[in-house]
C-alpha atoms as a PDB file:
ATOM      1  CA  UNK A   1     -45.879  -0.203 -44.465  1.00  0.00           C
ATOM      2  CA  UNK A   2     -44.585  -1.754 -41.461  1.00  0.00           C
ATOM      3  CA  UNK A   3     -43.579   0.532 -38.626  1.00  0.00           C
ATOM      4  CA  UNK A   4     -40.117   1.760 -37.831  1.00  0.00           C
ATOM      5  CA  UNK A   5     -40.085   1.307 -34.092  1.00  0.00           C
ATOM      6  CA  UNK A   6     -40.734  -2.562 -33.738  1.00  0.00           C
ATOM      7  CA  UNK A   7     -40.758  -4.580 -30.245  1.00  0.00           C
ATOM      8  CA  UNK A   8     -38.250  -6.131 -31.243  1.00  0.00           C
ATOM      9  CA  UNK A   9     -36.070  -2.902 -32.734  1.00  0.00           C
ATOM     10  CA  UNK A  10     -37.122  -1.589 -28.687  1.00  0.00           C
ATOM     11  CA  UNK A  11     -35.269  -4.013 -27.107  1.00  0.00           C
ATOM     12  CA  UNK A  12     -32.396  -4.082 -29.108  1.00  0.00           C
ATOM     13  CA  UNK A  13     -32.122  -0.143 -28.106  1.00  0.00           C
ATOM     14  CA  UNK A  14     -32.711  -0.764 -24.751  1.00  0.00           C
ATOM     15  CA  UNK A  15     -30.184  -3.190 -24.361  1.00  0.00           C
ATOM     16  CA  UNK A  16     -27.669  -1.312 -25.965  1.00  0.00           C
ATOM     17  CA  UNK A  17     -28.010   1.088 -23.335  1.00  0.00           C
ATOM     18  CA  UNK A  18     -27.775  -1.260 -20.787  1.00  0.00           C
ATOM     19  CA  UNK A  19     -24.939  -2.529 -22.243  1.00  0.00           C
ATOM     20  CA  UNK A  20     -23.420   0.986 -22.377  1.00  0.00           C
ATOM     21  CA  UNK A  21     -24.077   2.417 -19.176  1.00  0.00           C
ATOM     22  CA  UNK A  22     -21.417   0.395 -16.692  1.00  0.00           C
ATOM     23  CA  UNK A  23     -18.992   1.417 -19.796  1.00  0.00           C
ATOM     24  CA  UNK A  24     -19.783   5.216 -18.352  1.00  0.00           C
ATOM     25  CA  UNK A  25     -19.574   4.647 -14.723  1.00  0.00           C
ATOM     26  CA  UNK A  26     -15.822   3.125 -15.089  1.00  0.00           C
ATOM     27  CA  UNK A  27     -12.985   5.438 -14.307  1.00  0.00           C
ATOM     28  CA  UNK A  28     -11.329   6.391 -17.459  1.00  0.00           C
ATOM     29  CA  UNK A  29      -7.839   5.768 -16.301  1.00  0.00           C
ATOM     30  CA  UNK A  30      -6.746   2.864 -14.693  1.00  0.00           C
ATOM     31  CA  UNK A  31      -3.431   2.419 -13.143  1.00  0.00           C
ATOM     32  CA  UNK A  32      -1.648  -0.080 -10.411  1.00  0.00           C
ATOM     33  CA  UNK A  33       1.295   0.407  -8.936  1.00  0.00           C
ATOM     34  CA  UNK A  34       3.826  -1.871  -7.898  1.00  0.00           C
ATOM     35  CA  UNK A  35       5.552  -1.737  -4.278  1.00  0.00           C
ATOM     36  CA  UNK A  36       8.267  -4.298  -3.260  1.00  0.00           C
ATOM     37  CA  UNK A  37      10.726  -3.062  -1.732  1.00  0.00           C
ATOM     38  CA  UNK A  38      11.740  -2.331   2.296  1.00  0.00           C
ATOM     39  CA  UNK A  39      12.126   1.572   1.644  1.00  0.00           C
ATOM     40  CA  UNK A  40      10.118   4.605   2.999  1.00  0.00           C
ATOM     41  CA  UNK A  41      11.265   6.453   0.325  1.00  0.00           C
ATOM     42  CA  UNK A  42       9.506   4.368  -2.058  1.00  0.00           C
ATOM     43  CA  UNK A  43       6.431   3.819  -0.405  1.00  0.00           C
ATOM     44  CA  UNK A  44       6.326   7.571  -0.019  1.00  0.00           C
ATOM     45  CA  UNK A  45       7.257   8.045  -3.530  1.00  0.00           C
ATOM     46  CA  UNK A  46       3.967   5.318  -4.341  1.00  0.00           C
ATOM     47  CA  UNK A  47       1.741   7.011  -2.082  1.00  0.00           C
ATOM     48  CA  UNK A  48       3.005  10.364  -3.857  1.00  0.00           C
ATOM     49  CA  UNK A  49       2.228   8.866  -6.642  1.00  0.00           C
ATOM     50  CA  UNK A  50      -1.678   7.639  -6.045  1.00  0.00           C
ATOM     51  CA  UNK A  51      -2.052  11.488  -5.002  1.00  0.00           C
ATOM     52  CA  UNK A  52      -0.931  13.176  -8.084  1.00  0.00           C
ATOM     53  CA  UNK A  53      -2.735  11.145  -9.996  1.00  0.00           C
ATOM     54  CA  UNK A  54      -6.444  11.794  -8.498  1.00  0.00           C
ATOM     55  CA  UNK A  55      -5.063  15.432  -8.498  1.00  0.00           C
ATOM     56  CA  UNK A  56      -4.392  15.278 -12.714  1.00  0.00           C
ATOM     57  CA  UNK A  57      -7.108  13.330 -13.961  1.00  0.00           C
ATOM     58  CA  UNK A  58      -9.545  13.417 -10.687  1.00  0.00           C
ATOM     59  CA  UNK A  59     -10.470  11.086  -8.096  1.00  0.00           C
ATOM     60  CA  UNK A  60     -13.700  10.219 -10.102  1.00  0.00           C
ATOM     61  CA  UNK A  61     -11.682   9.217 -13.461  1.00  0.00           C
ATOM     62  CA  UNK A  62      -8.899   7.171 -11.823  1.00  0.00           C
ATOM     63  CA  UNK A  63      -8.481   3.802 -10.190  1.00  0.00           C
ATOM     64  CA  UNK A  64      -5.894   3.389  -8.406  1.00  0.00           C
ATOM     65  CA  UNK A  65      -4.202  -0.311  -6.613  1.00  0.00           C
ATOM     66  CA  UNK A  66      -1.043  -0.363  -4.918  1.00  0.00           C
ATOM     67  CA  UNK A  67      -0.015  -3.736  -4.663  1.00  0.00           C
ATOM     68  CA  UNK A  68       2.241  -4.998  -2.109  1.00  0.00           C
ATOM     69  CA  UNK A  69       4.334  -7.331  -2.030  1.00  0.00           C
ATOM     70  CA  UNK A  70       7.757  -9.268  -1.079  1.00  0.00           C
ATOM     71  CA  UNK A  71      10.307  -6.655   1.294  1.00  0.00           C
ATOM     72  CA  UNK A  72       7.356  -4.039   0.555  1.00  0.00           C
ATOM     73  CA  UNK A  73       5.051  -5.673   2.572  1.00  0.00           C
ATOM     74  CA  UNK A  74       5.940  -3.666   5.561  1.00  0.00           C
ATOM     75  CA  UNK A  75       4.358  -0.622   3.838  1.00  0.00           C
ATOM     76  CA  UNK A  76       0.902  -2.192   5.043  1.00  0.00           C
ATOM     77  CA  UNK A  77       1.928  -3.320   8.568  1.00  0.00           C
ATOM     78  CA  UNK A  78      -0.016  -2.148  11.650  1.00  0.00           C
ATOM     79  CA  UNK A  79       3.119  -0.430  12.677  1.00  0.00           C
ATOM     80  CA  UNK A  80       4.222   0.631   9.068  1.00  0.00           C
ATOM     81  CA  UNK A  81       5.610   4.290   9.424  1.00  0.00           C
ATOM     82  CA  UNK A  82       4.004   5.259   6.526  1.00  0.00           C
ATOM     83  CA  UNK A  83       0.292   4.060   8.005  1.00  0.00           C
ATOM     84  CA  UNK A  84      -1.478   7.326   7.859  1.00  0.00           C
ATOM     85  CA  UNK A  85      -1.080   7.508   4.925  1.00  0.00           C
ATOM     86  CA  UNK A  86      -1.649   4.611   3.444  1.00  0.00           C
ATOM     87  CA  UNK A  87      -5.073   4.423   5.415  1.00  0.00           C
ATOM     88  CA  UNK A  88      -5.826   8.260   3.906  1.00  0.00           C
ATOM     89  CA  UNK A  89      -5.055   6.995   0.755  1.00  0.00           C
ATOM     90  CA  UNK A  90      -7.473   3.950   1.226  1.00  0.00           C
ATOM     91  CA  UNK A  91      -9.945   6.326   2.616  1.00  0.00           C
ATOM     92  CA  UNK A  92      -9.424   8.461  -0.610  1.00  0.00           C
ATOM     93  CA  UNK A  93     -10.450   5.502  -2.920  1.00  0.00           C
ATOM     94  CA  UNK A  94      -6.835   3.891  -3.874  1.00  0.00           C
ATOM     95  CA  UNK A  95      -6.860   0.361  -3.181  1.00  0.00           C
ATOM     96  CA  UNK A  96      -4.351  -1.015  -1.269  1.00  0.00           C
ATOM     97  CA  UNK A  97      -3.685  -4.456  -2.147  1.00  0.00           C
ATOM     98  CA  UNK A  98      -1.458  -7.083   0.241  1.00  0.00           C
ATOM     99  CA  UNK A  99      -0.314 -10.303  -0.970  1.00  0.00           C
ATOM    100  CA  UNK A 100      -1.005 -13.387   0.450  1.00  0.00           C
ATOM    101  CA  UNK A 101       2.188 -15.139  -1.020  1.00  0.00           C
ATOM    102  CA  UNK A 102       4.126 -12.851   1.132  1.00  0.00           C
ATOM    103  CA  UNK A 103       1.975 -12.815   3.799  1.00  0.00           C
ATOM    104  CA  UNK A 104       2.460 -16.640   4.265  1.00  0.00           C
ATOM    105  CA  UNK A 105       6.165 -16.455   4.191  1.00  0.00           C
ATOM    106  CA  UNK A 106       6.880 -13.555   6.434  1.00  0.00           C
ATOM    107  CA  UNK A 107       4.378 -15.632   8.545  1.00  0.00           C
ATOM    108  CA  UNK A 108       1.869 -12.396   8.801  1.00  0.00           C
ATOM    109  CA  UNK A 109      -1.848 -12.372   9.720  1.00  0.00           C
ATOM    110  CA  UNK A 110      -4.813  -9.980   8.817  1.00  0.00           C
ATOM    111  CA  UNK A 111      -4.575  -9.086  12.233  1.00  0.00           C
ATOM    112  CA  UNK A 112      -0.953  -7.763  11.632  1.00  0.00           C
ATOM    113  CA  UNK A 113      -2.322  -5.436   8.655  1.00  0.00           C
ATOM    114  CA  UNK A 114      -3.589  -2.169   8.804  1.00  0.00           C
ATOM    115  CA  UNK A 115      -7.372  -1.773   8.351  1.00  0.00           C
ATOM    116  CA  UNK A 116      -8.612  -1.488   5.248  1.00  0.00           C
ATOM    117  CA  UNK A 117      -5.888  -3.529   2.915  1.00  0.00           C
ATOM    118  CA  UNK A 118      -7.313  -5.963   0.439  1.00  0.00           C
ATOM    119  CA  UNK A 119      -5.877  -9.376  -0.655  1.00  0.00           C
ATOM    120  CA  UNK A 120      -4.596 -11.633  -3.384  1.00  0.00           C
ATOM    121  CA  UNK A 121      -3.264 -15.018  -3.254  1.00  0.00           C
ATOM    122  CA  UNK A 122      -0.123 -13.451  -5.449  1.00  0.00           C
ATOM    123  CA  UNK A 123       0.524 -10.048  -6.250  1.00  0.00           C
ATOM    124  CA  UNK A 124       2.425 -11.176  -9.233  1.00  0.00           C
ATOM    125  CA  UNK A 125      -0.673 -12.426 -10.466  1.00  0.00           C
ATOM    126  CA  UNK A 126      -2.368  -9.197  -9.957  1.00  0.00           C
ATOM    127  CA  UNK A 127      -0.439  -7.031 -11.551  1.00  0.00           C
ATOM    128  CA  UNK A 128      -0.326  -9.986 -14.343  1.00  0.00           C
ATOM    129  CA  UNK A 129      -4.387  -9.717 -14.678  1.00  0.00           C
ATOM    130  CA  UNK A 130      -4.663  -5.816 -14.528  1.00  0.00           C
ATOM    131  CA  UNK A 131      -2.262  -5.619 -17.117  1.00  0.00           C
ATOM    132  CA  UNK A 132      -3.860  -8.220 -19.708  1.00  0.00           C
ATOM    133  CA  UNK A 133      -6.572  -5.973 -18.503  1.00  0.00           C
ATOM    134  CA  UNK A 134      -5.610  -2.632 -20.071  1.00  0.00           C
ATOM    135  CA  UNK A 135      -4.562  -0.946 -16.414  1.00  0.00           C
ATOM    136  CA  UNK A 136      -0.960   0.923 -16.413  1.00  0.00           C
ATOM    137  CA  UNK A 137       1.904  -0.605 -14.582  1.00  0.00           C
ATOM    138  CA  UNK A 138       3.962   1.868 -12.642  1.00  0.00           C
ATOM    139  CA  UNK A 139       7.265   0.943 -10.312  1.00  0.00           C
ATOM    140  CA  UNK A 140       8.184   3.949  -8.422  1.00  0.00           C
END
């Protein structure tokens, strides 16, 4: 009688698990939100938002991107009025995404950003990907 626990029955176990374990270090909920317009109000209300949402589910479980884009861009200006927080929030783990579509035509730098903002060529296309990708779309 051959025995149960092969070499070859080994590996395929171990490799399971390796297969398994990034699977467990991904935040369960996954959720990008969508700021383009020129309005405190609303990138308050986004910002809100990114808050309640590591508050409900906690900041381990959630990923959070704010992407920026078109009249909203100002939200991640040096001199945004909202730049606290959006730096706390960044601090906090929700990424805070600028795009470079916008950037170009309002004729913006990385230098005229606040620290910590990431970048895509087109935030359009972000939000296209994460969605395709399973992450929820909110538009506060």
């Amino acid at each position: 009688m051959k025995p149960l626990f092969t070499p070859l029955l080994a590996a395929a176990v171990l490799g399971l698990g390796a297969l398994a374990a990034p699977a467990a270090l991904a935040a369960e909920h996954k959720v990008m939100l969508q700021v383009s317009e020129n309005d405190e109000a609303k990138w308050n209300l986004a910002l809100n938002n990114a808050k309640n949402l590591q508050a409900a589910f906690g900041k381990d479980n959630v990923e959070i991107e704010i992407v920026v884009f078109g009249p909203g861009i100002g939200m991640l200006k040096a001199e945004s009025t909202v730049g606290n927080r959006v730096i706390d929030a960044g601090a906090g783990g929700v990424r805070l995404i600028a795009c470079e579509n916008t950037m170009k035509a309002q004729k913006l730098q990385r230098d005229d950003m606040l620290d910590g903002v990431a970048y895509v060529p087109a935030g359009v296309a972000e939000i296209t990907l994460r969605q395709k990708q399973g992450w929820a779309y909110i538009r506060p």
